[in-house]
N, C-alpha and C. Protein backbone atom coordinates (compact mmCIF):
# COMPACT_ATOMS: atom_id res chain seq x y z
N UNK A 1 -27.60 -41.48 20.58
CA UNK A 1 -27.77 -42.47 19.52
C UNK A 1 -27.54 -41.79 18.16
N UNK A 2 -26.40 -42.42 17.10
CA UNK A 2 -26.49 -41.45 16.09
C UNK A 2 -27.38 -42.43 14.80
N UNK A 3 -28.36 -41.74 14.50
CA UNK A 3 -28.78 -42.16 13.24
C UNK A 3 -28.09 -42.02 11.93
N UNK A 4 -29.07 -42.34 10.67
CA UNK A 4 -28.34 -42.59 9.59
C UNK A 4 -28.38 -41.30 9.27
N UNK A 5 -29.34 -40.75 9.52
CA UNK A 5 -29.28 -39.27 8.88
C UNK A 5 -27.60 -38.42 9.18
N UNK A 6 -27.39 -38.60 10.68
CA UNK A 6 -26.02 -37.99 11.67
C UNK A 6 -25.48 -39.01 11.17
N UNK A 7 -25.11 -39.57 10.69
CA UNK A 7 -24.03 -40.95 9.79
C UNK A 7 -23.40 -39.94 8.33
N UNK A 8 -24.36 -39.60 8.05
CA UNK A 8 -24.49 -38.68 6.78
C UNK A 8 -24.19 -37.39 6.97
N UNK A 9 -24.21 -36.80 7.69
CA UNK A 9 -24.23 -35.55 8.23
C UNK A 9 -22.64 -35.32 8.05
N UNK A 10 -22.22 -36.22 9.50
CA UNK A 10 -21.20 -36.56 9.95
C UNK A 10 -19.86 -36.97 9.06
N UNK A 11 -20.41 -38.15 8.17
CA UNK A 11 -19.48 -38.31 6.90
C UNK A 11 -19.54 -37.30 5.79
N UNK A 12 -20.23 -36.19 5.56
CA UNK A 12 -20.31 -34.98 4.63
C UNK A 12 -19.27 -33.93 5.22
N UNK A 13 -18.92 -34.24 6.38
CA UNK A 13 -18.71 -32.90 7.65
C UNK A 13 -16.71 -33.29 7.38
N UNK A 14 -16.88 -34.73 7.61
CA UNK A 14 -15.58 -35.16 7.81
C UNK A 14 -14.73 -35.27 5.95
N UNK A 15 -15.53 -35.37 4.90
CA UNK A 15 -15.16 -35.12 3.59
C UNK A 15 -15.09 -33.91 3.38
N UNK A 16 -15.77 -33.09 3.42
CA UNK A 16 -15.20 -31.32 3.48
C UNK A 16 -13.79 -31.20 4.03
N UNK A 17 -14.00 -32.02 5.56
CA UNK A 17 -12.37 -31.20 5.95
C UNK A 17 -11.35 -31.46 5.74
N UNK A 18 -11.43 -32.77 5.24
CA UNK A 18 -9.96 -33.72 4.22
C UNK A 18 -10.25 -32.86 3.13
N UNK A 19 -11.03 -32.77 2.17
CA UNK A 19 -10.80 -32.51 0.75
C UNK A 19 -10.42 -31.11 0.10
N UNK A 20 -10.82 -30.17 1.63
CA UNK A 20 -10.45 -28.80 1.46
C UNK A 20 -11.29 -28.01 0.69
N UNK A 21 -12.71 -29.09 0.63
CA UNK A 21 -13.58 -28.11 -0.45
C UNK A 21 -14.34 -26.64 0.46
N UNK A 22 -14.17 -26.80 1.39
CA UNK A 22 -14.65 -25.51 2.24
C UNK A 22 -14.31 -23.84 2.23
N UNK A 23 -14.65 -23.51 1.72
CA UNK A 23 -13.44 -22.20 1.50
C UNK A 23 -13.20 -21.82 2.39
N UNK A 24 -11.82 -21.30 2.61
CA UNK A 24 -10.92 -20.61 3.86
C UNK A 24 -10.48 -19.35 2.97
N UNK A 25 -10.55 -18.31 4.27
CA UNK A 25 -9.43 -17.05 4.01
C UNK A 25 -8.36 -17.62 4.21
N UNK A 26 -7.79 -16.38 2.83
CA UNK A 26 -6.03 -17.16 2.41
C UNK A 26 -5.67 -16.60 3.65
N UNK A 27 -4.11 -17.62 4.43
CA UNK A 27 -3.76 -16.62 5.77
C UNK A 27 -2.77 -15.38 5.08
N UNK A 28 -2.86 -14.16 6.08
CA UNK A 28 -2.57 -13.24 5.81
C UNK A 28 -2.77 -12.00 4.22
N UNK A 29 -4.18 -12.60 4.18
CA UNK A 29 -4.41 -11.95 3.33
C UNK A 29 -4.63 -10.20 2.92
N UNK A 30 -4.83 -9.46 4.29
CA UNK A 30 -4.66 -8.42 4.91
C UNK A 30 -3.86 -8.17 6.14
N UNK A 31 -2.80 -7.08 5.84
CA UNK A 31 -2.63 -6.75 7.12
C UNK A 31 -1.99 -5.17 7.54
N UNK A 32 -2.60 -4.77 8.55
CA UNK A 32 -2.84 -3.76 8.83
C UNK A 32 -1.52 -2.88 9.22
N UNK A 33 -1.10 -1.86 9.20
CA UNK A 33 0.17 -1.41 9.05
C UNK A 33 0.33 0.45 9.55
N UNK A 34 0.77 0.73 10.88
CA UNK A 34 0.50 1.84 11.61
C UNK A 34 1.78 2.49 10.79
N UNK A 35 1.42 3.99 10.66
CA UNK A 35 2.48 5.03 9.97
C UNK A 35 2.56 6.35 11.11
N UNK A 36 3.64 5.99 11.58
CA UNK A 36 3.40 6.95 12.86
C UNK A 36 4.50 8.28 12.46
N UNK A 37 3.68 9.51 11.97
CA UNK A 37 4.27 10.49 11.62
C UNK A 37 4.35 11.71 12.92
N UNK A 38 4.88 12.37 12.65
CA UNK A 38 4.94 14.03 13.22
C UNK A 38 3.73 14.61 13.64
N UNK A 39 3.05 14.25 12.64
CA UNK A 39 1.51 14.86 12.41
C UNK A 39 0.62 13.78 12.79
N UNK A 40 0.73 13.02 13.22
CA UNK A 40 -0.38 11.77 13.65
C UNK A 40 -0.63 10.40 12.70
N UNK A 41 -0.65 9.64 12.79
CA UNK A 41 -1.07 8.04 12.77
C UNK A 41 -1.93 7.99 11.48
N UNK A 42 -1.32 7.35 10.67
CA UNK A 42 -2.07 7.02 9.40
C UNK A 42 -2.35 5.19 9.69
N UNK A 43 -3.40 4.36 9.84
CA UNK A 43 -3.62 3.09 9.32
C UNK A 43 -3.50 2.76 7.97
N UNK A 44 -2.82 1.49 7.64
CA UNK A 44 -2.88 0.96 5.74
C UNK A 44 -3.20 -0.29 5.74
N UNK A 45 -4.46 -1.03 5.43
CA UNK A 45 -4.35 -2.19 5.21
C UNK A 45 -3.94 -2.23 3.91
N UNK A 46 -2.77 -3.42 3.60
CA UNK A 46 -2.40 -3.74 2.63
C UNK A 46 -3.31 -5.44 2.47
N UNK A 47 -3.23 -5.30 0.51
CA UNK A 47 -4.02 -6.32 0.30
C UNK A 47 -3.18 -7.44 -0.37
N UNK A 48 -2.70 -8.17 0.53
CA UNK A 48 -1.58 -9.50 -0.04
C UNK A 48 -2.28 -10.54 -0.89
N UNK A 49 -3.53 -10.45 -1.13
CA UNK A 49 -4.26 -11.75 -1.95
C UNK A 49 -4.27 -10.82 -3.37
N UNK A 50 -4.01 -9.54 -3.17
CA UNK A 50 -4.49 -9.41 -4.64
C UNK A 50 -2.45 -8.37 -5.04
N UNK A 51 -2.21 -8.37 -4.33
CA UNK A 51 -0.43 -7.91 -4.64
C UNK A 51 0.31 -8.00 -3.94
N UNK A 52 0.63 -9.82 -3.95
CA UNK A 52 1.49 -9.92 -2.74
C UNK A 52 3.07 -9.63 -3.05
N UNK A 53 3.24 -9.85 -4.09
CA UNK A 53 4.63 -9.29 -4.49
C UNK A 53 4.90 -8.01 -3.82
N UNK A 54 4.22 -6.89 -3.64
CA UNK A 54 3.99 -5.77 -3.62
C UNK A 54 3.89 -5.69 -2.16
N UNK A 55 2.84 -6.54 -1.33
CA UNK A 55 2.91 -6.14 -0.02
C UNK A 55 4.52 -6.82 0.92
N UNK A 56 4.47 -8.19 0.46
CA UNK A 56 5.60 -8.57 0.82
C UNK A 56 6.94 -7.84 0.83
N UNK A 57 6.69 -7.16 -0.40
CA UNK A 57 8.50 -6.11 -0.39
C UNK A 57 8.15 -4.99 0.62
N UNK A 58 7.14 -4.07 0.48
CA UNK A 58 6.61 -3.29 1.63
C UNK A 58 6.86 -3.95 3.59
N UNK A 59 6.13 -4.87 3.76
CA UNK A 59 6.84 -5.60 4.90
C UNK A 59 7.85 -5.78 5.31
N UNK A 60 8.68 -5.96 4.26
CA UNK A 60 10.18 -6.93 4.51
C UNK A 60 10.82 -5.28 5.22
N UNK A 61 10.28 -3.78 4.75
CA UNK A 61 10.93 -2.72 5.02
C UNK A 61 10.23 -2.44 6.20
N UNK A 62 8.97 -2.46 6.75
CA UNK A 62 8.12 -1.97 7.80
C UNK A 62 9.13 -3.22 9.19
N UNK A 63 9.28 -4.34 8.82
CA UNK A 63 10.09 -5.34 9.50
C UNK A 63 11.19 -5.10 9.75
N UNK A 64 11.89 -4.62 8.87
CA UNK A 64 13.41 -4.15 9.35
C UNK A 64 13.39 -2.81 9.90
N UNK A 65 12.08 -2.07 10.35
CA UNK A 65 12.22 -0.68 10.65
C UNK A 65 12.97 0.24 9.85
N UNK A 66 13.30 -0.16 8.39
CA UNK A 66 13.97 0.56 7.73
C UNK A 66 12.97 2.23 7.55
N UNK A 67 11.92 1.82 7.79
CA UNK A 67 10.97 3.25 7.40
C UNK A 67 11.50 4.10 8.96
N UNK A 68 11.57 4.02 10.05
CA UNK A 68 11.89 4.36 11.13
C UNK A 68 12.49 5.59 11.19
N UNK A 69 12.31 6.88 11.24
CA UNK A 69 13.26 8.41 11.44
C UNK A 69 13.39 8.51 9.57
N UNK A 70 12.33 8.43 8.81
CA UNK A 70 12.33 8.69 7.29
C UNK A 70 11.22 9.44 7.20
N UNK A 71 10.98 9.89 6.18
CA UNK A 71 9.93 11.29 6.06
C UNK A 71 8.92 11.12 4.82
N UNK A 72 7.94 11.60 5.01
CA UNK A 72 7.16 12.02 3.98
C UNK A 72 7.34 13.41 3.11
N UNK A 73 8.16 13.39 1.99
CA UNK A 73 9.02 14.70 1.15
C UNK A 73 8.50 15.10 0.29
N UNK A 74 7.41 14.83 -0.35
CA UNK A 74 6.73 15.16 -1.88
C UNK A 74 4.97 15.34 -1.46
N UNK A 75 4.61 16.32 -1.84
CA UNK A 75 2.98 16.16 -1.77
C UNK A 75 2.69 17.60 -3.58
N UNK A 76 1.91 16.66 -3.55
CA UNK A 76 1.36 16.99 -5.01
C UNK A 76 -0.20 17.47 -4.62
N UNK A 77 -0.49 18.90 -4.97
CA UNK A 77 -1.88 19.37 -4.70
C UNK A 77 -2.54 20.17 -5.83
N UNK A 78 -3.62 20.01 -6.11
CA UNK A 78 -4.03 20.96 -6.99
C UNK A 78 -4.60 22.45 -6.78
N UNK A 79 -4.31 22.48 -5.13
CA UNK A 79 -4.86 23.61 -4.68
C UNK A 79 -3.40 24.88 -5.34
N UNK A 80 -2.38 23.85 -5.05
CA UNK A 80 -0.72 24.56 -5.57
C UNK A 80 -0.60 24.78 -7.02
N UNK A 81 -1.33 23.46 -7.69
CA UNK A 81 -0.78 23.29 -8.99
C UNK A 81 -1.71 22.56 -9.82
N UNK A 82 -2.69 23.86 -10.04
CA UNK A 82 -3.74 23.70 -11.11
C UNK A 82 -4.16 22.52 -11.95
N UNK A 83 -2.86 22.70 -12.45
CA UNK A 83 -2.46 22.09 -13.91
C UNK A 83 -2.34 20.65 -13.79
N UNK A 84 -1.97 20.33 -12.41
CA UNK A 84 -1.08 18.33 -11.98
C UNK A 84 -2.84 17.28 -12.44
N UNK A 85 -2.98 16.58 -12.49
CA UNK A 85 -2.84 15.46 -12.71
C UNK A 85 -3.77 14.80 -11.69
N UNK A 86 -3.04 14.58 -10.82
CA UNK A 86 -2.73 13.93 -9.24
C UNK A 86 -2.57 14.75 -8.07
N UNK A 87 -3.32 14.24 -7.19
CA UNK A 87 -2.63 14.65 -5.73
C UNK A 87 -2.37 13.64 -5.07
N UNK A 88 -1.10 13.65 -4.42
CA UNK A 88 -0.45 12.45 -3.72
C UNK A 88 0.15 13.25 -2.26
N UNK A 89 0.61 12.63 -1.71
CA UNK A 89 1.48 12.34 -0.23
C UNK A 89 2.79 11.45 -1.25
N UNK A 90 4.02 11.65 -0.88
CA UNK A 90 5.14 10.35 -1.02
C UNK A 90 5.76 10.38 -0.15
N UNK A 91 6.51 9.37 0.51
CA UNK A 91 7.42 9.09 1.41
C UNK A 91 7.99 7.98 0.83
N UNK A 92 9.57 7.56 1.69
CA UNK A 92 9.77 6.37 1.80
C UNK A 92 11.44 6.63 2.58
N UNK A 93 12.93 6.13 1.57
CA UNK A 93 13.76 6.07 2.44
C UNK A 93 14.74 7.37 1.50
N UNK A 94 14.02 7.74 0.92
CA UNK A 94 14.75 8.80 0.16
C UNK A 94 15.35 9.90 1.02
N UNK A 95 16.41 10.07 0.64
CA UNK A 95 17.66 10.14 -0.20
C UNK A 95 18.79 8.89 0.07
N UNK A 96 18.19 7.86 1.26
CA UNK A 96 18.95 7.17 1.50
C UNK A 96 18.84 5.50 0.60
N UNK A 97 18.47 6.02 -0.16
CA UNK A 97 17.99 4.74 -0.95
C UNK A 97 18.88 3.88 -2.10
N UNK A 98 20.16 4.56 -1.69
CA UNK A 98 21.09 3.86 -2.47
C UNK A 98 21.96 2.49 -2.16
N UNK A 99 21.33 2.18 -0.95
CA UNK A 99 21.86 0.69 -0.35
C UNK A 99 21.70 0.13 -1.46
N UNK A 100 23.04 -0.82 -1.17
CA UNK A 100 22.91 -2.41 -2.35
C UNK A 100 21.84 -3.13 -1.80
N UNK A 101 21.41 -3.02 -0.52
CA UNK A 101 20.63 -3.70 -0.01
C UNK A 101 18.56 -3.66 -0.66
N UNK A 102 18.42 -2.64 -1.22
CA UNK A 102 17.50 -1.94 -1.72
C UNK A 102 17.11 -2.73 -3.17
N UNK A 103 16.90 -3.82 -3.12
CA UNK A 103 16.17 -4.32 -4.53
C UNK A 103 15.08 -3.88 -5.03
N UNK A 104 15.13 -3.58 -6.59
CA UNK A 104 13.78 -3.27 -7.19
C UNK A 104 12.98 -4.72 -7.47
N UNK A 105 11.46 -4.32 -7.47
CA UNK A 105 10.29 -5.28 -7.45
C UNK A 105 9.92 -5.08 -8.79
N UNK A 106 9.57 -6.51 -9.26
CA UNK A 106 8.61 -6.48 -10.48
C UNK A 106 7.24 -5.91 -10.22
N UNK A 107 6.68 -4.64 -11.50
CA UNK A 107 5.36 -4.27 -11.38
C UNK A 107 4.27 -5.14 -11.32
N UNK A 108 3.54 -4.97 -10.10
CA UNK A 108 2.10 -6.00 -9.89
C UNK A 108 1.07 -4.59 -10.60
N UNK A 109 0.83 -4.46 -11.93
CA UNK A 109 0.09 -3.51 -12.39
C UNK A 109 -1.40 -4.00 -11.68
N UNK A 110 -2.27 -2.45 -12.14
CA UNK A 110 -3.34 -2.52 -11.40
C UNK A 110 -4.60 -3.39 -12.52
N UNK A 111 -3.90 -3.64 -13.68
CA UNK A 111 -4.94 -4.10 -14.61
C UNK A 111 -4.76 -6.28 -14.17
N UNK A 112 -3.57 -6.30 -13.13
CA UNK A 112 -4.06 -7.86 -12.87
C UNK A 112 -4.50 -7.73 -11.76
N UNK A 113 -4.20 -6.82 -10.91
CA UNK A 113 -4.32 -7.25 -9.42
C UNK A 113 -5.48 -6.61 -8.62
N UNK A 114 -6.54 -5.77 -10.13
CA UNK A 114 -7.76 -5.10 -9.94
C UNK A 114 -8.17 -3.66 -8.78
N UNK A 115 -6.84 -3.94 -8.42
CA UNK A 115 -6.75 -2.46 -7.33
C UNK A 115 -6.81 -1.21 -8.50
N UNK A 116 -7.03 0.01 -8.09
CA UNK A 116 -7.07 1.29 -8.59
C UNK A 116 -6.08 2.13 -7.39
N UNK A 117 -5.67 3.11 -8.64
CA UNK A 117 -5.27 4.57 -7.44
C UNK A 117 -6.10 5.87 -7.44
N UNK A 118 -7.23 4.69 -6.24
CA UNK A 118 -8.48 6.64 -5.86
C UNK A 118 -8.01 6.04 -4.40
N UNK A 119 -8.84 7.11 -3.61
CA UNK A 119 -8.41 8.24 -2.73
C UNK A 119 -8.74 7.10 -1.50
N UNK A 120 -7.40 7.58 -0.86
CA UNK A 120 -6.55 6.76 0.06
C UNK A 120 -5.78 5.55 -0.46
N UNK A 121 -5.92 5.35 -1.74
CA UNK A 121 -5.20 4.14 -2.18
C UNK A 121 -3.51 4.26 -1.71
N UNK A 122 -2.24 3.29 -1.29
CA UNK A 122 -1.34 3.27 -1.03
C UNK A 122 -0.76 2.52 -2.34
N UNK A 123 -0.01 3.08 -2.91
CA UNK A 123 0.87 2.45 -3.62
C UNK A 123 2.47 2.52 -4.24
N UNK A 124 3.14 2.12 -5.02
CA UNK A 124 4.92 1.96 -4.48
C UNK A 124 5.21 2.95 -5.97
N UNK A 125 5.88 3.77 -5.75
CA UNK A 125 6.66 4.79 -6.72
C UNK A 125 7.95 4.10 -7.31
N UNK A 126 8.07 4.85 -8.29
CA UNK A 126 8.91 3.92 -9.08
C UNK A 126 9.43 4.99 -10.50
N UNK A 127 10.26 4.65 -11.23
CA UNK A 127 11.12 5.51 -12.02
C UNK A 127 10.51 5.39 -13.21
N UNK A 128 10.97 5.94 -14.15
CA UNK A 128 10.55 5.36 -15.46
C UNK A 128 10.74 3.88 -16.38
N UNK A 129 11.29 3.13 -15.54
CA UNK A 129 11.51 1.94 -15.37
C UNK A 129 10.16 1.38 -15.05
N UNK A 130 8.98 0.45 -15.48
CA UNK A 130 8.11 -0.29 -14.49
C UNK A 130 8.63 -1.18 -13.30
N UNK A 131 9.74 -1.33 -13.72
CA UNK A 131 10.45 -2.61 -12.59
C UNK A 131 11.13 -2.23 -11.61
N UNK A 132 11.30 -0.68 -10.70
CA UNK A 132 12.25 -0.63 -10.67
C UNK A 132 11.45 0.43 -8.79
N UNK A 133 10.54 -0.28 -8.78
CA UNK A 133 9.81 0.34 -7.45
C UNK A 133 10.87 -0.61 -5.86
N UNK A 134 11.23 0.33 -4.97
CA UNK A 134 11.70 -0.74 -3.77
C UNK A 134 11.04 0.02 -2.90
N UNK A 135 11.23 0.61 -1.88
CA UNK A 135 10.80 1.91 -0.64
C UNK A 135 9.94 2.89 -0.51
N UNK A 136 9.76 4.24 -2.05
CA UNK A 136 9.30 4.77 -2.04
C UNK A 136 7.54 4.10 -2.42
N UNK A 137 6.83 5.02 -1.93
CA UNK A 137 5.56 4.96 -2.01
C UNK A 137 4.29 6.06 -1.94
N UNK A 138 3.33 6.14 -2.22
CA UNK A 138 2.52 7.47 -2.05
C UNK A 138 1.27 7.31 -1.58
N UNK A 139 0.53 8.00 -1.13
CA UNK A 139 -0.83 8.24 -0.80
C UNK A 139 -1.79 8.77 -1.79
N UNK A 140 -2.90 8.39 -2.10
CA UNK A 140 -3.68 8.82 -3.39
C UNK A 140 -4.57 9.63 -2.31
N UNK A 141 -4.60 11.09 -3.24
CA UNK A 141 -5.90 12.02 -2.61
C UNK A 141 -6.42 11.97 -3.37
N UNK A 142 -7.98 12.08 -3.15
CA UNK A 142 -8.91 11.78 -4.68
C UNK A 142 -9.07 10.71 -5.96
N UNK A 143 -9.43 10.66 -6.98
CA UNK A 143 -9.25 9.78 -7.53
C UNK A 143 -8.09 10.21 -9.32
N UNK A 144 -6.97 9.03 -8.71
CA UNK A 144 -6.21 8.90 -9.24
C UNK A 144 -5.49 8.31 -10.23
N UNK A 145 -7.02 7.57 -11.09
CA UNK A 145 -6.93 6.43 -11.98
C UNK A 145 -5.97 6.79 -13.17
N UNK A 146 -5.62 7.54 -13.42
CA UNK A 146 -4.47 8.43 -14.47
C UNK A 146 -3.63 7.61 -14.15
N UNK A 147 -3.04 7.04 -13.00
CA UNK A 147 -1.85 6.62 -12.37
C UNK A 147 -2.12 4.97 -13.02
N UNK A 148 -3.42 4.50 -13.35
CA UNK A 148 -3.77 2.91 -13.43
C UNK A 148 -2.87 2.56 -14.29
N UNK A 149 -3.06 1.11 -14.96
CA UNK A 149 -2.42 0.62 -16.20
C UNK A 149 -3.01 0.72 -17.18
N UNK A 150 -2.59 0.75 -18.29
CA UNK A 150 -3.55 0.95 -19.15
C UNK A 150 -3.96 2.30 -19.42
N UNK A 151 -3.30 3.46 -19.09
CA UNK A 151 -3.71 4.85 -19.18
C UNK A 151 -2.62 5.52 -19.59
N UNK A 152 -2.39 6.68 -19.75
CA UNK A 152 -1.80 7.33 -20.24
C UNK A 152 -0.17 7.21 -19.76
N UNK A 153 0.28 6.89 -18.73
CA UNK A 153 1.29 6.58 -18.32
C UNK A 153 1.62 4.56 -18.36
N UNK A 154 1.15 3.94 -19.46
CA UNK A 154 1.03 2.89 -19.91
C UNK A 154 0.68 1.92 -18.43
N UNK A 155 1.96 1.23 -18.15
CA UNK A 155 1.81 0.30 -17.23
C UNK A 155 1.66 0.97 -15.90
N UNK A 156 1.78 1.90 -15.50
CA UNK A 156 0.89 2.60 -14.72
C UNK A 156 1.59 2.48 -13.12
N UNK A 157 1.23 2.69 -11.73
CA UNK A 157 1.82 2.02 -10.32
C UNK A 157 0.97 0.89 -9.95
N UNK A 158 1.87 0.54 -9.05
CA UNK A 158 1.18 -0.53 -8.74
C UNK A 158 0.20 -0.08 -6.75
N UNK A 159 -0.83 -0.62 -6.99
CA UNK A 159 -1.84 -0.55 -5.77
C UNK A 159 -1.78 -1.03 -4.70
N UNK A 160 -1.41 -1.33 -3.61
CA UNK A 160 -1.22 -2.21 -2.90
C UNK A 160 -2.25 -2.50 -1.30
N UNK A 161 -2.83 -1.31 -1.34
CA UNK A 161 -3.45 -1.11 -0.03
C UNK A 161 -4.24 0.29 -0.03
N UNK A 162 -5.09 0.12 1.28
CA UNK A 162 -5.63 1.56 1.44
C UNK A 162 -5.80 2.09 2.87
N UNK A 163 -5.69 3.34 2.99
CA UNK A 163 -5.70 3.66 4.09
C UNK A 163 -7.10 3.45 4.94
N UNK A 164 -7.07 2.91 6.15
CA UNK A 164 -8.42 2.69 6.77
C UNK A 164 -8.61 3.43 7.91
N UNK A 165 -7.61 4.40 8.68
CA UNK A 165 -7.48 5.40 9.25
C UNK A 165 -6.85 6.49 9.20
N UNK A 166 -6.99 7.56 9.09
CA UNK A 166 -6.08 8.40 9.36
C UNK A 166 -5.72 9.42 8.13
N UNK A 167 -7.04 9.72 7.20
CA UNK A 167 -6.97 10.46 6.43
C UNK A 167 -6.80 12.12 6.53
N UNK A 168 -7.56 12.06 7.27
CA UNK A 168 -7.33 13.38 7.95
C UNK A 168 -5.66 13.94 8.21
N UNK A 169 -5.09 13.17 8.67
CA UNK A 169 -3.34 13.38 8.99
C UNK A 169 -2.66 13.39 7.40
N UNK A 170 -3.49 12.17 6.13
CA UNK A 170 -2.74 12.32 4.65
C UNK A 170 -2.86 13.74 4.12
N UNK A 171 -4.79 14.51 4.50
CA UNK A 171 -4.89 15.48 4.25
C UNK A 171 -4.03 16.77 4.49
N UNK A 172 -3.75 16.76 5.71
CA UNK A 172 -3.14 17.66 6.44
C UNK A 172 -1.42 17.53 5.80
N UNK A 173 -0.99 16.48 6.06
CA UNK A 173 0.27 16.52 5.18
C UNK A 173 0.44 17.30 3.95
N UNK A 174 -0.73 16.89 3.30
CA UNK A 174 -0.53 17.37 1.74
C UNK A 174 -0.86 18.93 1.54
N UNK A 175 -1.02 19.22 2.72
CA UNK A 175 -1.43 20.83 3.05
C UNK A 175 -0.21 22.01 3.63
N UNK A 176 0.80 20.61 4.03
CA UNK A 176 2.04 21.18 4.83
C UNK A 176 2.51 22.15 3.37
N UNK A 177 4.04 23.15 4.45
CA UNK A 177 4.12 24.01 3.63
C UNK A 177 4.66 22.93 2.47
N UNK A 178 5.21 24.06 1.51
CA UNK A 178 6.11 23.20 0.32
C UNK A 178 6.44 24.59 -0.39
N UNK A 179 8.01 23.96 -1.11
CA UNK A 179 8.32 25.04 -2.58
C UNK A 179 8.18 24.03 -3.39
N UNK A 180 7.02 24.41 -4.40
CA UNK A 180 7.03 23.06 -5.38
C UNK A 180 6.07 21.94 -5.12
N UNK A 181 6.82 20.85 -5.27
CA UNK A 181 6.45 19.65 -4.47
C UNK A 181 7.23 18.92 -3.38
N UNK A 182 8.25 19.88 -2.88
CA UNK A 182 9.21 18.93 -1.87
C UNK A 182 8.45 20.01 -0.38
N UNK A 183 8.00 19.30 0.10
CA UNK A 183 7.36 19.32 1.69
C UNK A 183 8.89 20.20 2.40
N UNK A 184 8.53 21.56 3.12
CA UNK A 184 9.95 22.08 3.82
C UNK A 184 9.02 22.72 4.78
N UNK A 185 9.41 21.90 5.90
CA UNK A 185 10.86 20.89 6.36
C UNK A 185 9.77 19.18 5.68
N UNK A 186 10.19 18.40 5.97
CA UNK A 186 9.72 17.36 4.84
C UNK A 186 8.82 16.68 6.48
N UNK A 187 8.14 15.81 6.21
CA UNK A 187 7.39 15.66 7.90
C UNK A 187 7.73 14.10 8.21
N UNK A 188 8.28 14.22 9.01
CA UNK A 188 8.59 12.73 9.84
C UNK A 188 8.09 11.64 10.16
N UNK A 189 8.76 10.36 9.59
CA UNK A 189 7.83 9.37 9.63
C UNK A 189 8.99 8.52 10.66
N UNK A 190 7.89 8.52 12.18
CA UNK A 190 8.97 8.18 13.13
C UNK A 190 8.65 6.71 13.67
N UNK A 191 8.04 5.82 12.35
CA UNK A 191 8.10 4.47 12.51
C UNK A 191 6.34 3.84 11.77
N UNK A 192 7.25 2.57 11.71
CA UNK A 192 6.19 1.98 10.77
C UNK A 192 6.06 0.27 11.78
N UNK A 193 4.73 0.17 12.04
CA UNK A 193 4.64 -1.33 12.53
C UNK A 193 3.34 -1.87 12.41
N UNK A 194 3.24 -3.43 12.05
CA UNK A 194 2.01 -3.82 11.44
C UNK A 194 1.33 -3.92 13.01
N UNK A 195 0.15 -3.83 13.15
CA UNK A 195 -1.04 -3.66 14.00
C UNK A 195 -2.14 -5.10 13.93
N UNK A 196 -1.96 -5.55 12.73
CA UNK A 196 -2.64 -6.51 12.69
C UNK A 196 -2.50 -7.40 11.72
């Protein structure tokens, strides 16, 4: 028997789900993204509600397997180099990155999209251009807010994700040998596929 009370209930229940006042997770607002190197398995959730410009161009490359037999070539340490700034991991499709196919992305700076670059943060490298990020990308060791917007390098990188496994393997990378900052032999990134 439904009473007036379950009349009420019922018509409150059925106006929520027409009117959409219920909050929902946006779909695909995270998603999780395996980096299967030489040296072992890095996890990245990337955060598409807060830089989807940013994760979307990242995808469109993890999708085409374009990351597939590409390397991680640059690690920045202060154990090497006192003086830096930053310590990072970079990879992406470098030196092969001169496809026409290779569009640059507009900067999703970190002062809209509230991400930072500290430690494990993932985010997309880019020239002295702000606009001009496609493939390459880096790993934040420590905290890396120098890199934000609004800081000394003005508009700053953009943030896109963070690593949720597999720090230990960013560590170890950034430990590989190197002259400089170019990683020799550079360490293999023998595929990229989302997990979740």
């Amino acid at each position: 028997m439904v009473t007036n009370v379950n009349r009420v209930a019922l018509l409150a229940l059925a106006l929520l789900m027409t009117t959409g006042a219920a909050p929902r997770p946006a779909p695909g607002a995270t998603t999780d993204v395996a980096i299967r190197t030489s040296d072992g398995t890095i996890v990245v959730r990337l955060d598409g509600a807060h830089a989807p410009g940013t994760v979307k161009n990242f995808l469109h490359y993890v999708d085409a397997h374009s990351y597939d037999n590409t390397t991680f070539y640059r690690t920045v340490s202060r154990a090497r180099e006192p003086q830096s700034k930053i310590e990072v991991i970079q990879g992406g499709l470098n030196p092969q990155s001169t496809s026409p196919m290779i569009v640059p992305i507009p900067l999703e700076p970190t002062s809209k999209t509230g991400l930072h670059n500290t430690d494990g943060v993932i985010s997309m490298a880019r020239t002295s251009d702000p606009n001009s990020a496609t493939t390459e990308f880096f790993i934040c060791i420590g905290d890396n807010r120098f890199l934000d917007a609004g800081g000394p390098l003005g508009p700053g990188y953009a943030a896109f994700g963070r690593v949720v496994r597999g720090m230990d393997v960013v560590r170890k990378i950034q430990r590989a040998n190197a002259q400089g900052e170019t990683l020799t032999p550079p360490v293999r990134i023998l595929g990229m596929t989302r997990v979740r």
